[in-house]
Structures are given as C-alpha cells and as structure tokens.
N, C-alpha and C. Protein backbone atom coordinates (compact mmCIF):
# COMPACT_ATOMS: atom_id res chain seq x y z
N UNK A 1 104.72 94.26 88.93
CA UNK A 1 104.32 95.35 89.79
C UNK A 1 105.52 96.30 89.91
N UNK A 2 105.05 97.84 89.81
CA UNK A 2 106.70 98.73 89.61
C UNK A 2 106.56 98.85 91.36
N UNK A 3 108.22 99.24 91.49
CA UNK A 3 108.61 100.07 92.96
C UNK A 3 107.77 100.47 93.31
N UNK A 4 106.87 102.02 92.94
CA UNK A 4 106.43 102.32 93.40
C UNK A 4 105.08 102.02 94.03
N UNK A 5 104.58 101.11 93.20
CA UNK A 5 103.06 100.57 93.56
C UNK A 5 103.36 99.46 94.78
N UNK A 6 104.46 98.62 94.52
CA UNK A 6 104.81 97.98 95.51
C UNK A 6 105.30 98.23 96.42
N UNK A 7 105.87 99.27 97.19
CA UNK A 7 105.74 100.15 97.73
C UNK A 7 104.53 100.90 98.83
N UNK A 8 104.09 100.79 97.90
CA UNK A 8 102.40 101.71 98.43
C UNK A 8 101.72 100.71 98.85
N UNK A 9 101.87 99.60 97.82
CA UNK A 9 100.92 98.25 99.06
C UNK A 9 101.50 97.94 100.43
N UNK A 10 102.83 98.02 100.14
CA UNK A 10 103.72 97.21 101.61
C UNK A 10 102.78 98.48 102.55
N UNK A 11 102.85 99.57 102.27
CA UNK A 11 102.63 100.67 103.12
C UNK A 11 101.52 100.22 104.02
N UNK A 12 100.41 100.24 103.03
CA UNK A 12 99.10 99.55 103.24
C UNK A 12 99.22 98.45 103.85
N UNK A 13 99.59 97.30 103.70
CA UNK A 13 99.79 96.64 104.12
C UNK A 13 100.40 96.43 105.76
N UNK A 14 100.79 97.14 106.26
CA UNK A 14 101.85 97.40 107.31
C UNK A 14 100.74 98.14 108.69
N UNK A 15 99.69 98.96 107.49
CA UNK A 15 99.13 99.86 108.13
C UNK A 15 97.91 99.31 108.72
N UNK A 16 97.27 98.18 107.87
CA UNK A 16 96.32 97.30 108.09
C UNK A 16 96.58 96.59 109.16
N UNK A 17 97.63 95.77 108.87
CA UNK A 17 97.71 94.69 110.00
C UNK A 17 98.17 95.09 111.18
N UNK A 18 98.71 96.40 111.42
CA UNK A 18 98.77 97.12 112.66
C UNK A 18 97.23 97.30 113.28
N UNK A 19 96.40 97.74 112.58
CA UNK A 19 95.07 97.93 113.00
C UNK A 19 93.99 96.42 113.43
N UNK A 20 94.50 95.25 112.73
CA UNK A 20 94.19 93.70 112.75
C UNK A 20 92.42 93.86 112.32
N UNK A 21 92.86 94.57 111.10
CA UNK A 21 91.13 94.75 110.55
C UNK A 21 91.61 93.23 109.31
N UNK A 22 90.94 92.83 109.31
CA UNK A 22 90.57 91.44 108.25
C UNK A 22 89.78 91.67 107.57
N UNK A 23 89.44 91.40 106.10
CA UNK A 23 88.39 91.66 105.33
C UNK A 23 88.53 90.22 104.53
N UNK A 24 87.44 89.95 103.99
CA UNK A 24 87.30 88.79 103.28
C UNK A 24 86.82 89.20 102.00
N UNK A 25 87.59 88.49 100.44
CA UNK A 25 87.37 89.10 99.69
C UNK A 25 86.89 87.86 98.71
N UNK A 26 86.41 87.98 97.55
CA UNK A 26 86.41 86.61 96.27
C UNK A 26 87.56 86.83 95.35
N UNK A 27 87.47 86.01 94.70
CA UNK A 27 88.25 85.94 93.39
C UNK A 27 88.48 87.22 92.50
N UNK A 28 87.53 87.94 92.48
CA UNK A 28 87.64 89.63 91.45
C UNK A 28 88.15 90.52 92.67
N UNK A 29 87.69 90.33 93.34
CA UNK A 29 88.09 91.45 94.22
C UNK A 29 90.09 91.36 94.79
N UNK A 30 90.38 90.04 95.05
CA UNK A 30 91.76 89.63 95.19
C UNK A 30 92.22 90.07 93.44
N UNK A 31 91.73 89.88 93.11
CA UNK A 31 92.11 89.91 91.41
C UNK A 31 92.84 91.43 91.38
N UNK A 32 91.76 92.13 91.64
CA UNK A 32 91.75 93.59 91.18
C UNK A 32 92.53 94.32 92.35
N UNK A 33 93.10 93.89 94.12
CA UNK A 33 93.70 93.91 94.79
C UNK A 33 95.28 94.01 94.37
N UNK A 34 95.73 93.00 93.49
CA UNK A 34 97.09 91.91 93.29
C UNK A 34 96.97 92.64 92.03
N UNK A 35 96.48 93.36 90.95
CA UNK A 35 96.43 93.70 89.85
C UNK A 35 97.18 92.45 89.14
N UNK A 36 96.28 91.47 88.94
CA UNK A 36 96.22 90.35 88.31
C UNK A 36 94.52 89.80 87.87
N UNK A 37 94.67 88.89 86.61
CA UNK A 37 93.77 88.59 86.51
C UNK A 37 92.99 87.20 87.11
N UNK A 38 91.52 87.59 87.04
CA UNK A 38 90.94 86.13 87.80
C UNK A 38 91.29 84.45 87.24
N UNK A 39 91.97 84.71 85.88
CA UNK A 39 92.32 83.52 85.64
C UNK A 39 93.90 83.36 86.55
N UNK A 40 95.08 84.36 87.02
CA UNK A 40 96.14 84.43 87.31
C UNK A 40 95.83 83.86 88.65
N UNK A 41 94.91 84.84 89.52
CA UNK A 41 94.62 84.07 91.04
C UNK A 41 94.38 82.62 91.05
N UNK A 42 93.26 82.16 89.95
CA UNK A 42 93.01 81.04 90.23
C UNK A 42 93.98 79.96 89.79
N UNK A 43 95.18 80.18 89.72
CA UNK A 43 96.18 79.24 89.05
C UNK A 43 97.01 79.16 90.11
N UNK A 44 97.25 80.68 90.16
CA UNK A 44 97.72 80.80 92.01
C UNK A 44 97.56 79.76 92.79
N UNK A 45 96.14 79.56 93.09
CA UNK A 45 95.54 78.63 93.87
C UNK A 45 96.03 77.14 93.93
N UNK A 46 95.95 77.58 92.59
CA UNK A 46 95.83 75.59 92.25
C UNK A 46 97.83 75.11 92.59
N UNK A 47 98.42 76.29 92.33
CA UNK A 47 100.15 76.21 92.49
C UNK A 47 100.10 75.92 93.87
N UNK A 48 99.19 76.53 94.81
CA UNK A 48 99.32 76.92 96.66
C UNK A 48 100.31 78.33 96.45
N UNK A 49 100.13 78.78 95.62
CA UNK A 49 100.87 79.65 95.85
C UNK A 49 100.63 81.13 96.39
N UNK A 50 99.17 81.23 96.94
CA UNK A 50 97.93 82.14 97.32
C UNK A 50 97.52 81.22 98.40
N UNK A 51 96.79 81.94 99.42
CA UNK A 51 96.55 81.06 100.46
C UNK A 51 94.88 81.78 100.17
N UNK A 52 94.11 80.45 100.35
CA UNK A 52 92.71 80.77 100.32
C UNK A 52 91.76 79.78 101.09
N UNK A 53 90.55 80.34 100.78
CA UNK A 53 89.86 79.31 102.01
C UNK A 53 88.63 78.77 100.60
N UNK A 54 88.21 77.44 100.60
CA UNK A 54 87.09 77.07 99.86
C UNK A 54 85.97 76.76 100.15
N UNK A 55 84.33 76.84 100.09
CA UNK A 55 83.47 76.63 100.04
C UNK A 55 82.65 76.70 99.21
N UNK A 56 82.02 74.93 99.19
CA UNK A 56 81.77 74.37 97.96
C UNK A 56 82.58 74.73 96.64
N UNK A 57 81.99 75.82 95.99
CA UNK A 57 82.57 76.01 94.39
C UNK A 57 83.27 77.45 94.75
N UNK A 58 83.19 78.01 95.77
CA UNK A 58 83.99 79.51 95.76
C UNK A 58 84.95 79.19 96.59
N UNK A 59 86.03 80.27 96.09
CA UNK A 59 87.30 80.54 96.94
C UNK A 59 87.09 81.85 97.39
N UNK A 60 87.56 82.02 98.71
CA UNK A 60 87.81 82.90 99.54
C UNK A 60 88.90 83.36 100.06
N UNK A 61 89.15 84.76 100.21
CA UNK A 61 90.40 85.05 100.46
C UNK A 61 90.39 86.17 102.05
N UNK A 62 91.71 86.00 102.36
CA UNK A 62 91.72 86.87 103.87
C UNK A 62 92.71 87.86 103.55
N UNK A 63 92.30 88.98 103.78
CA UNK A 63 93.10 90.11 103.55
C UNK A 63 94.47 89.94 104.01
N UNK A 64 94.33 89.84 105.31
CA UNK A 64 95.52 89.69 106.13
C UNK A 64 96.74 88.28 105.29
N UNK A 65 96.07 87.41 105.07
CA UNK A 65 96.59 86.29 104.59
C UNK A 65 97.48 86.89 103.40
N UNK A 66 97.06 87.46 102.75
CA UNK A 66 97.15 87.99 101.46
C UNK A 66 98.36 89.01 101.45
N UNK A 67 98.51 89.87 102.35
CA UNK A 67 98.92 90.85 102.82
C UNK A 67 100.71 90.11 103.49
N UNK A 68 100.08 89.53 104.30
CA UNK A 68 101.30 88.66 105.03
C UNK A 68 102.04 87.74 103.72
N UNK A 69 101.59 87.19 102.84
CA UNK A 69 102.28 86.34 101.79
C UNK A 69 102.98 87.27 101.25
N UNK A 70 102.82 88.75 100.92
CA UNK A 70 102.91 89.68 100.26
C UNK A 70 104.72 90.36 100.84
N UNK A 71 104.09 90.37 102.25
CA UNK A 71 105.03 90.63 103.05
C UNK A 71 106.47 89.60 103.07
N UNK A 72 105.95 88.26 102.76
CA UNK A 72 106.95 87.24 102.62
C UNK A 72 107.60 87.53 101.45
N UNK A 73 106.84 88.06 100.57
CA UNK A 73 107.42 87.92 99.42
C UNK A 73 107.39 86.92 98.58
N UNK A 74 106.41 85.82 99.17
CA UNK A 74 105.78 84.58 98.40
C UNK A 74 104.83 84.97 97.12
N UNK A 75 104.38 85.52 97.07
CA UNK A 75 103.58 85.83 96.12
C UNK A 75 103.96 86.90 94.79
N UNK A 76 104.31 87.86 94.97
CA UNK A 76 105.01 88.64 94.34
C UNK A 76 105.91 89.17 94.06
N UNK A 77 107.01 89.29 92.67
CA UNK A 77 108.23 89.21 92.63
C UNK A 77 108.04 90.94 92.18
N UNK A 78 109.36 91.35 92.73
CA UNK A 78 109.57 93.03 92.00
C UNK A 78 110.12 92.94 90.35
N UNK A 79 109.36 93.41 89.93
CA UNK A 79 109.80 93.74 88.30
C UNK A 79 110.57 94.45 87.94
C-alpha cells in the first residue's frame, strides 16, 4: 500500500470511528477495502492476523475492527 493511499485510509479511518458508525462487511468486500485479494484475507484469517467473526461457513468482518488493527498497524505494513 503507497503513503499516500495509506494515508487516506488512516484519514478515513479516524473519521469513522469518531462518528462510531460500524458496518459489517464479507470476505470481497474486506478484500476490495484492504486492496487485497479474497484468497490474501482468508489466510489472514487463518494467521489471526485479521480479526473476524464466523458463522457456519462465512466470515464476517467489523469495520471498526478492521480499521482499529489498521490503526495498530497489525495488519498492514508501509511499502
């Protein structure tokens, strides 16, 4: 992910969770979020290295969750 895009998420990111709107997303949609692919998330998963929620055969994801890992810096390294 370059500076600048990473960047623009933290922004987003910052701006969201000030507002404490939550959205719940699947697997493509986190995919296309993280500009990664659905095989990348789901490996994610299996590392713990994505925080998600499961039922039955789907994974679920929390914006905020997502957002906050983001913020840790757990999830994504600057390129």
């Amino acid at each position: 992910m370059k500076i600048d895009t990473y960047t623009k998420v933290v922004d987003e990111v910052v701006q969201r969770m000030a507002q404490h709107a939550d959205v719940v997303m699947n697997v493509e949609q986190v995919a296309n979020y993280l500009g990664l692919s659905v095989g990348a998330v789901r490996k994610r998963c299996q590392r713990a290295q994505l925080p998600f929620h499961r039922n039955s055969k789907h994974l679920y994801f929390s914006k905020m969750e997502i957002d906050s890992a983001l913020l840790d810096r757990k999830l994504i390294t600057v390129r």
